[in-house]
C-alpha atoms as a PDB file:
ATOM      1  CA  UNK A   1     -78.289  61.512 276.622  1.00  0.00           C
ATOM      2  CA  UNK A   2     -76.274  59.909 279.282  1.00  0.00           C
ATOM      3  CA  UNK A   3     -74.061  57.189 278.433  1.00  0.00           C
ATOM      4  CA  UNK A   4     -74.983  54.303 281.101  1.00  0.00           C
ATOM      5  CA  UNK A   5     -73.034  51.466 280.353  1.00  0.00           C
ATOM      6  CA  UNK A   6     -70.319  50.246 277.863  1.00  0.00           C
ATOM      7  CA  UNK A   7     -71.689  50.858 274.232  1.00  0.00           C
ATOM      8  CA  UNK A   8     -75.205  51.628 275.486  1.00  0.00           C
ATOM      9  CA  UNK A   9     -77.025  55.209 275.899  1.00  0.00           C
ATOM     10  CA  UNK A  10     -79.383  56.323 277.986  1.00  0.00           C
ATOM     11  CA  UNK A  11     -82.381  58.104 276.242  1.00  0.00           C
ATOM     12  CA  UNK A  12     -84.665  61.151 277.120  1.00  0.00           C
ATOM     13  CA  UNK A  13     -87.277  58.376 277.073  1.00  0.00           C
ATOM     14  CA  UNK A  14     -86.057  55.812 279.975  1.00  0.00           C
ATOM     15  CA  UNK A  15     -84.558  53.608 277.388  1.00  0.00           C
ATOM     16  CA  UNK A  16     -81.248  52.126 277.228  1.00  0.00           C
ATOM     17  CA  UNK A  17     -79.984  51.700 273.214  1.00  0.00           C
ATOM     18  CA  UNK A  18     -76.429  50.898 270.662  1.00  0.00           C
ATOM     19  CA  UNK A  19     -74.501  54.210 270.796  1.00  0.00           C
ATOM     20  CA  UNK A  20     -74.244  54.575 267.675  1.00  0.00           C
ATOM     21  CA  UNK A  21     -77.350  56.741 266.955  1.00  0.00           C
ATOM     22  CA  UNK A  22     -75.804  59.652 268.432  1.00  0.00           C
ATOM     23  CA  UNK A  23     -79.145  61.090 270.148  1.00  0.00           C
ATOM     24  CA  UNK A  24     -80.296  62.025 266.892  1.00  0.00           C
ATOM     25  CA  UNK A  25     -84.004  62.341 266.379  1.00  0.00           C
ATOM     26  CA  UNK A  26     -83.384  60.675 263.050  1.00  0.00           C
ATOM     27  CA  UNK A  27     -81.165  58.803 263.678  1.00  0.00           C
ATOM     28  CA  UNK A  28     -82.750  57.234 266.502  1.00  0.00           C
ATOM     29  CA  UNK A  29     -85.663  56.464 264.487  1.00  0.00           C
ATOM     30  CA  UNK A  30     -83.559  54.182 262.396  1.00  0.00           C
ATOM     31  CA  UNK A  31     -82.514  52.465 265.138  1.00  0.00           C
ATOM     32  CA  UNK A  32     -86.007  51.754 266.957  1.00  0.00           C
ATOM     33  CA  UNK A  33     -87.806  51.556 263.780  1.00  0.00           C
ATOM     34  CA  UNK A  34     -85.578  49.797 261.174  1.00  0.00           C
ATOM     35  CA  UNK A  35     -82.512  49.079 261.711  1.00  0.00           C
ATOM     36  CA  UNK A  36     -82.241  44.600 262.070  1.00  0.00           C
ATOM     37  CA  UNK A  37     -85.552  44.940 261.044  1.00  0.00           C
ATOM     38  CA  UNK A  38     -85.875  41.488 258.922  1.00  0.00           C
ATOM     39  CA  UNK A  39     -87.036  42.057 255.317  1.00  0.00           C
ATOM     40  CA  UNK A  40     -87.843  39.752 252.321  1.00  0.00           C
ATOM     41  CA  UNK A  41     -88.850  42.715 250.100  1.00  0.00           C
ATOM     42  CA  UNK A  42     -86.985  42.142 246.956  1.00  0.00           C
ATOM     43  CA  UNK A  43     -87.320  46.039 245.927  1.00  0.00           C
ATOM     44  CA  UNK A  44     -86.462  46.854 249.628  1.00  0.00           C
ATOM     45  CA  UNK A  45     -83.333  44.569 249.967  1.00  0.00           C
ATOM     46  CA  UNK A  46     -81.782  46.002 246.315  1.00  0.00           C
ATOM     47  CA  UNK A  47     -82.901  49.424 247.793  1.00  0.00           C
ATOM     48  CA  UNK A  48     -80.303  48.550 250.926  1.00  0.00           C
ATOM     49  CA  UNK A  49     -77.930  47.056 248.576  1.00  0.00           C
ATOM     50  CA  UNK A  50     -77.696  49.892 246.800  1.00  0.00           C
ATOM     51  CA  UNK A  51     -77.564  52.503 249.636  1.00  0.00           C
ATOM     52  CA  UNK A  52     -74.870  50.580 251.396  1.00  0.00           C
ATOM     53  CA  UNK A  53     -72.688  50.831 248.147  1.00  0.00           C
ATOM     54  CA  UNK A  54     -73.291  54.396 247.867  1.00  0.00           C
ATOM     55  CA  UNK A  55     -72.076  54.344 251.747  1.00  0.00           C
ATOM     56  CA  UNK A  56     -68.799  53.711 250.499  1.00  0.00           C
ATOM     57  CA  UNK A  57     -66.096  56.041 252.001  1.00  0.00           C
ATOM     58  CA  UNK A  58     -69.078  57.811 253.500  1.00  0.00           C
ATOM     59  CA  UNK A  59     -71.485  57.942 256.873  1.00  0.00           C
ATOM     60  CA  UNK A  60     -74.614  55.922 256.658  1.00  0.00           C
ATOM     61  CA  UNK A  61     -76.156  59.606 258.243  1.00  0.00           C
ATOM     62  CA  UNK A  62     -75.636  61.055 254.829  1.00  0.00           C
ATOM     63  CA  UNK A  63     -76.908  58.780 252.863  1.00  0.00           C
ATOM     64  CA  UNK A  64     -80.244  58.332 255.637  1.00  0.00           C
ATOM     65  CA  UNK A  65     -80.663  62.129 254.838  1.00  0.00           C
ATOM     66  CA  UNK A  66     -80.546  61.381 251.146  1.00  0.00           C
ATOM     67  CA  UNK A  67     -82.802  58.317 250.805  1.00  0.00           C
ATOM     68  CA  UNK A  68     -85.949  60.222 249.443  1.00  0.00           C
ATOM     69  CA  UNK A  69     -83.548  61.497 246.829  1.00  0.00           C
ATOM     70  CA  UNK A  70     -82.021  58.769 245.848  1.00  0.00           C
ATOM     71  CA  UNK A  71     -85.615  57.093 246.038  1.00  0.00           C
ATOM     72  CA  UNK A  72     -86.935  59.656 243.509  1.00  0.00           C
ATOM     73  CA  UNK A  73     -83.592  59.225 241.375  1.00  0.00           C
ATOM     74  CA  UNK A  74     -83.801  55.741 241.119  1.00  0.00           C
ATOM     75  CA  UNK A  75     -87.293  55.024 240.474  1.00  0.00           C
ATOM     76  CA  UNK A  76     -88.250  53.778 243.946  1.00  0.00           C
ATOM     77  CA  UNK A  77     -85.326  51.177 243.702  1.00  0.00           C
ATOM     78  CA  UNK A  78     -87.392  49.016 241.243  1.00  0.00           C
ATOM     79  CA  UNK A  79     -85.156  47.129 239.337  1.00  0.00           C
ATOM     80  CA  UNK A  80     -86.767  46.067 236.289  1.00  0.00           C
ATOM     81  CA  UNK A  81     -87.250  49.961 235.724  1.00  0.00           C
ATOM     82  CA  UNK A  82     -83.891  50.916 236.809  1.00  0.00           C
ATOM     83  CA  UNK A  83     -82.101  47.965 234.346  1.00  0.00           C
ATOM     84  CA  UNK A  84     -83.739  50.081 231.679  1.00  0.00           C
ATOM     85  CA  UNK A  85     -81.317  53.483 232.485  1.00  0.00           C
ATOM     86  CA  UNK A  86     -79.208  54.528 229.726  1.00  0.00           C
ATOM     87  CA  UNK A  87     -76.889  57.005 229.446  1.00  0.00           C
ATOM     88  CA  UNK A  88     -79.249  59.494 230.175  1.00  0.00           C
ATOM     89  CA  UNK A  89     -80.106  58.512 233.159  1.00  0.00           C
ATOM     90  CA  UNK A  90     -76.217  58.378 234.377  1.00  0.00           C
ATOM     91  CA  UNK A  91     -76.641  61.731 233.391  1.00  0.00           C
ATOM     92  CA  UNK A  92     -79.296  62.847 234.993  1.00  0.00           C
ATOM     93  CA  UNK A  93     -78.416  61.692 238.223  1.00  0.00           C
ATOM     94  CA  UNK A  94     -74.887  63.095 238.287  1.00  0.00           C
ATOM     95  CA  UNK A  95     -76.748  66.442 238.168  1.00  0.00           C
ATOM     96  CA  UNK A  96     -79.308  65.676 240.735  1.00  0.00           C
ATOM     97  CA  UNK A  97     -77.900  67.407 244.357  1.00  0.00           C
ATOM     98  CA  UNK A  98     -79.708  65.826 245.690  1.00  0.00           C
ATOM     99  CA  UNK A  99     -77.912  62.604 245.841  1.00  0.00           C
ATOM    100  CA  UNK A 100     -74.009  61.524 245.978  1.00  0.00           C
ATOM    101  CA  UNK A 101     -73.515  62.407 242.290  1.00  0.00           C
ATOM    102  CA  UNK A 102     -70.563  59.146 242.077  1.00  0.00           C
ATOM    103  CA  UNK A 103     -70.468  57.792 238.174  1.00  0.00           C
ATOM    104  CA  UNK A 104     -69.310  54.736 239.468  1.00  0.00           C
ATOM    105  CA  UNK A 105     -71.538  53.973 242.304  1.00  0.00           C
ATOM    106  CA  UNK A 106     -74.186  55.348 239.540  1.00  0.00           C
ATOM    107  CA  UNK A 107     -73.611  53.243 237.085  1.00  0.00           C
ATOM    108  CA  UNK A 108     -73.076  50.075 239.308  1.00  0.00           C
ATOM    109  CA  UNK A 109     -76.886  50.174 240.703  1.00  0.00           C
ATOM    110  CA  UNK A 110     -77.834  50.200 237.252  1.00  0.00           C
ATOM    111  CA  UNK A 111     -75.498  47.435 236.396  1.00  0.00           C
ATOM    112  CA  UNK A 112     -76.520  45.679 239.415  1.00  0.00           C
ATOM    113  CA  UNK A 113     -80.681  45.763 238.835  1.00  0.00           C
ATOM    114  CA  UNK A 114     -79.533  44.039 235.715  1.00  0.00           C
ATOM    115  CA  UNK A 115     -77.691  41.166 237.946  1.00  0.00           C
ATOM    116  CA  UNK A 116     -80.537  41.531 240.266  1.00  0.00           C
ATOM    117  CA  UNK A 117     -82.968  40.234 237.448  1.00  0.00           C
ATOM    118  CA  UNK A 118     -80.587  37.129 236.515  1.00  0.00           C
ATOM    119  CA  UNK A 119     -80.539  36.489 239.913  1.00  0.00           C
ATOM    120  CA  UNK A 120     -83.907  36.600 240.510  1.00  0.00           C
ATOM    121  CA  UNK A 121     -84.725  34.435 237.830  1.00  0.00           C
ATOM    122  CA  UNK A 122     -81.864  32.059 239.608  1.00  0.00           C
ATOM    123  CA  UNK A 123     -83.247  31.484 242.967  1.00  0.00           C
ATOM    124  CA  UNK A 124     -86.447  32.832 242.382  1.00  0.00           C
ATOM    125  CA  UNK A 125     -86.266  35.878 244.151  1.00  0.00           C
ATOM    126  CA  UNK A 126     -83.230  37.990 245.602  1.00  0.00           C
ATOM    127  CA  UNK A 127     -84.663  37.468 249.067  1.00  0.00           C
ATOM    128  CA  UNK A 128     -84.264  33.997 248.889  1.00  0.00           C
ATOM    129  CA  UNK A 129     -80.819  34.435 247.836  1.00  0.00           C
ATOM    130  CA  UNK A 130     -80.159  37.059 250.351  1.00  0.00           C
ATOM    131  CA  UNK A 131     -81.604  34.932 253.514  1.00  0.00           C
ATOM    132  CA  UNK A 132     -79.483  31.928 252.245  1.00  0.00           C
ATOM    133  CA  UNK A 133     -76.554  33.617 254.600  1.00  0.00           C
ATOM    134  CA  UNK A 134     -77.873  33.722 257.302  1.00  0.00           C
ATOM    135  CA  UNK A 135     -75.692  32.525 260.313  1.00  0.00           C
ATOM    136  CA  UNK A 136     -76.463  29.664 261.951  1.00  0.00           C
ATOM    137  CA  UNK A 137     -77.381  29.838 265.522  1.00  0.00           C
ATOM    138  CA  UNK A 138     -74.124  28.570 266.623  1.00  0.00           C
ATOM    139  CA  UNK A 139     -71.985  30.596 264.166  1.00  0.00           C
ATOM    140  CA  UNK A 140     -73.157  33.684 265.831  1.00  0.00           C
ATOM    141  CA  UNK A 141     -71.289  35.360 269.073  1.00  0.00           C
ATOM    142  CA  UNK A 142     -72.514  33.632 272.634  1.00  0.00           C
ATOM    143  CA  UNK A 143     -73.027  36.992 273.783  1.00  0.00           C
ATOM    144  CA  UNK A 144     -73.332  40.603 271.724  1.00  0.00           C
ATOM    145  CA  UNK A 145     -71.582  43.529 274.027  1.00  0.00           C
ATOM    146  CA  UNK A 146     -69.736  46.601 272.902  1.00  0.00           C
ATOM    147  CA  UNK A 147     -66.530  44.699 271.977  1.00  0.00           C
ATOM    148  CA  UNK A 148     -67.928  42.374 270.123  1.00  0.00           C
ATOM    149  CA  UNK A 149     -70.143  44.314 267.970  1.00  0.00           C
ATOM    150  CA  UNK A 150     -67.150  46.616 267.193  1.00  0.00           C
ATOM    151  CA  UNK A 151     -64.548  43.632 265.909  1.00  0.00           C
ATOM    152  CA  UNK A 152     -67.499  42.942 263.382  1.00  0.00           C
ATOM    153  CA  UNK A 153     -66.633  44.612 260.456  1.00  0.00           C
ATOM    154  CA  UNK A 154     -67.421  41.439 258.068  1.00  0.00           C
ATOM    155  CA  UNK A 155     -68.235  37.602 258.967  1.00  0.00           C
ATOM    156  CA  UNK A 156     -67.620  34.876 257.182  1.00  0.00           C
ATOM    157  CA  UNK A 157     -71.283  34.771 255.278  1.00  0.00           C
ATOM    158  CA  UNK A 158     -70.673  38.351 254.245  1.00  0.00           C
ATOM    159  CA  UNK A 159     -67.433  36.845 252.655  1.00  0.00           C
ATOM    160  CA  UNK A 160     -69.427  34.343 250.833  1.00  0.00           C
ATOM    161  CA  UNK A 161     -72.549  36.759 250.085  1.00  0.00           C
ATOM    162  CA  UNK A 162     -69.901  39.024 248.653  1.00  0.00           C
ATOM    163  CA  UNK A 163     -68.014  36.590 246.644  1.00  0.00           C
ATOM    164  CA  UNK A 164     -71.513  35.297 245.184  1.00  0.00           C
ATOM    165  CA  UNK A 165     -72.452  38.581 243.988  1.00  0.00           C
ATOM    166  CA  UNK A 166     -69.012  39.492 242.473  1.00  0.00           C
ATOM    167  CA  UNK A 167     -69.170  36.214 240.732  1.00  0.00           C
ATOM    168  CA  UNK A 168     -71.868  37.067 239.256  1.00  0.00           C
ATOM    169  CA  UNK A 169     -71.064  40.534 237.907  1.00  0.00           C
ATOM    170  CA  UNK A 170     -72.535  43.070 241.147  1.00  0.00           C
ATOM    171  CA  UNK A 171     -70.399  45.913 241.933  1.00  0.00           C
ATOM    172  CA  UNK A 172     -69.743  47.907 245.120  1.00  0.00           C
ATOM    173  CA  UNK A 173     -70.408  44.742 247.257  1.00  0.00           C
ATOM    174  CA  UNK A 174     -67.591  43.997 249.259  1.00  0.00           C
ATOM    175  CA  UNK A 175     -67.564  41.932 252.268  1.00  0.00           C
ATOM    176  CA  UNK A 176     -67.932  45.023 255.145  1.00  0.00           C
ATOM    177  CA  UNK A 177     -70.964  46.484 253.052  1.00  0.00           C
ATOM    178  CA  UNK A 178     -72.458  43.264 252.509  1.00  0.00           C
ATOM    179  CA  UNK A 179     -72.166  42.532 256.106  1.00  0.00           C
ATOM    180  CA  UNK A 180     -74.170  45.968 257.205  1.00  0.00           C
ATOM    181  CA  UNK A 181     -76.532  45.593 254.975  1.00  0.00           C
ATOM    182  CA  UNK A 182     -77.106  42.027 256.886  1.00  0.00           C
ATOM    183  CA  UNK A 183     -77.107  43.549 259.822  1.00  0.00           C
ATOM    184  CA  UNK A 184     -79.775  46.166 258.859  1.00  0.00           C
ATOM    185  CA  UNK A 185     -82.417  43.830 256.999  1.00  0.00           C
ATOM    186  CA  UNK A 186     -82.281  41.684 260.072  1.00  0.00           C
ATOM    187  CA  UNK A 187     -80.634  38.736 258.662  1.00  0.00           C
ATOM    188  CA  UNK A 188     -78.430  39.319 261.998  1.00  0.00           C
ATOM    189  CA  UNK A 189     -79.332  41.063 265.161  1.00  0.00           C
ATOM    190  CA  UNK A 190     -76.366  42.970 266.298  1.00  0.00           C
ATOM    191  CA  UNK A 191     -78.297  45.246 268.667  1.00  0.00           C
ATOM    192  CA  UNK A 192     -76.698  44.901 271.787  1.00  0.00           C
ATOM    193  CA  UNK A 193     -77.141  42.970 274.790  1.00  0.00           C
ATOM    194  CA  UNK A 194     -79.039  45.613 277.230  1.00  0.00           C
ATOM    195  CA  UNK A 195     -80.426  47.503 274.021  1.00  0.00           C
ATOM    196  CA  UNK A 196     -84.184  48.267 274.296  1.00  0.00           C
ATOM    197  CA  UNK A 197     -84.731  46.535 270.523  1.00  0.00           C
ATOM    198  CA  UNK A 198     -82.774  43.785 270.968  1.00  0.00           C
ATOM    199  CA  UNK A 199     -85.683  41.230 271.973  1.00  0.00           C
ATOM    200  CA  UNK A 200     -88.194  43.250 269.599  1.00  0.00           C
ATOM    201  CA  UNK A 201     -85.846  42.144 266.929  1.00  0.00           C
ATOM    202  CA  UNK A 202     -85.625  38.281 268.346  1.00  0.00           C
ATOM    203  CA  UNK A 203     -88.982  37.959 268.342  1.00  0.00           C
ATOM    204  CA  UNK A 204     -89.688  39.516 265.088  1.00  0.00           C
ATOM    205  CA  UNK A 205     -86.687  37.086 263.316  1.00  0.00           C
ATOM    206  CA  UNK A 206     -88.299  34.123 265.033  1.00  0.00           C
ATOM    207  CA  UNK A 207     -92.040  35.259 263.627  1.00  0.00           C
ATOM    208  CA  UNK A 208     -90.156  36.029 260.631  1.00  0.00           C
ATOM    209  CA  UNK A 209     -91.068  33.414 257.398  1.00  0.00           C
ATOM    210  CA  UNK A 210     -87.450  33.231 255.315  1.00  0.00           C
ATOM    211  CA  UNK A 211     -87.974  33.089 251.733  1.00  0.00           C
ATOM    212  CA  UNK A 212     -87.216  30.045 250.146  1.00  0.00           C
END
């Protein structure tokens, strides 16, 4: 893997892409094949919105090598079933290896498929609350290149995303989580100008229907 041009990689394939996969086979994957993505799953968003609090302190790597686990753990990320855990359950996933065995982070997906409900019931569904931040067109950078993408850390609908869900009782959802997990449900497109996915991922937001 030959690095090409600022913040873009040169793959075994022909194909310029973000650097940030690494020119990992898995990795990479992620990138072509999910990452800015967009989604208006309900049990696939609180899946994300989990993962990215259990990212915390952590590389998003790890947890991509631990998502079947924490699938398994966590009942698919279905959160009617998982607003149903007890102490038990707590339990019996800070014994299972297979996962990052965190009380806290633990306990607050369980707290949060409770929010997840009232929320639901709020807007209707927590895609339509989720696709509510998205960025207007001219609140958005003129031009995505390597500097860019790396000064955003949060934007100013994470800030209000975050502050929404913290109002209403979610944990582990700070502003920099809340604004990856934007970034990888396609509610932005942050691959970079130059990357092969880039215009996949334009054309797939414009095709895209938002949940209302």
């Amino acid at each position: 893997m030959d690095t090409a041009q600022d913040g873009l990689v040169l793959g075994a394939d022909g194909k310029m892409r973000c650097w940030w996969h690494g020119g990992l086979d898995d990795y990479q994957r992620y990138h072509d094949e999910e990452w800015g993505h967009p989604v208006g799953n309900d049990i696939r968003l609180f899946e994300k919105m989990s993962l990215e609090g259990f990212q915390a302190g952590l590389s998003w790597l790890t947890i991509l090598r631990k998502r079947d686990a924490f699938r398994a753990a966590f009942e698919g990320f279905d959160f009617e079933k998982i607003a149903r855990f007890g102490e038990d359950d707590v339990e019996r996933c800070l014994n299972d290896k297979g996962i990052v065995r965190h009380r806290g982070k633990i306990e607050a997906v369980i707290n949060n498929a409770s929010r997840a409900l009232e929320l639901r019931d709020e807007f209707g569904s927590l895609a339509a609350f989720v696709w509510s931040f998205e960025p207007k067109v001219g609140e958005r950078p003129a031009q995505l290149d390597f500097a860019t993408a790396r000064a955003l850390a949060t934007s100013p609908q994470s800030v209000a995303m975050s502050k929404a869900l913290k109002k209403r009782g979610w944990k582990f959802v700070g502003p920099t989580t809340m604004y990856a997990f934007m970034q990888s449900m396609g509610v932005v497109n942050d691959h970079l100008e130059g990357c092969c996915c880039r215009q996949m991922i334009e054309d797939a937001r414009s095709g895209f229907a938002r949940p209302v």
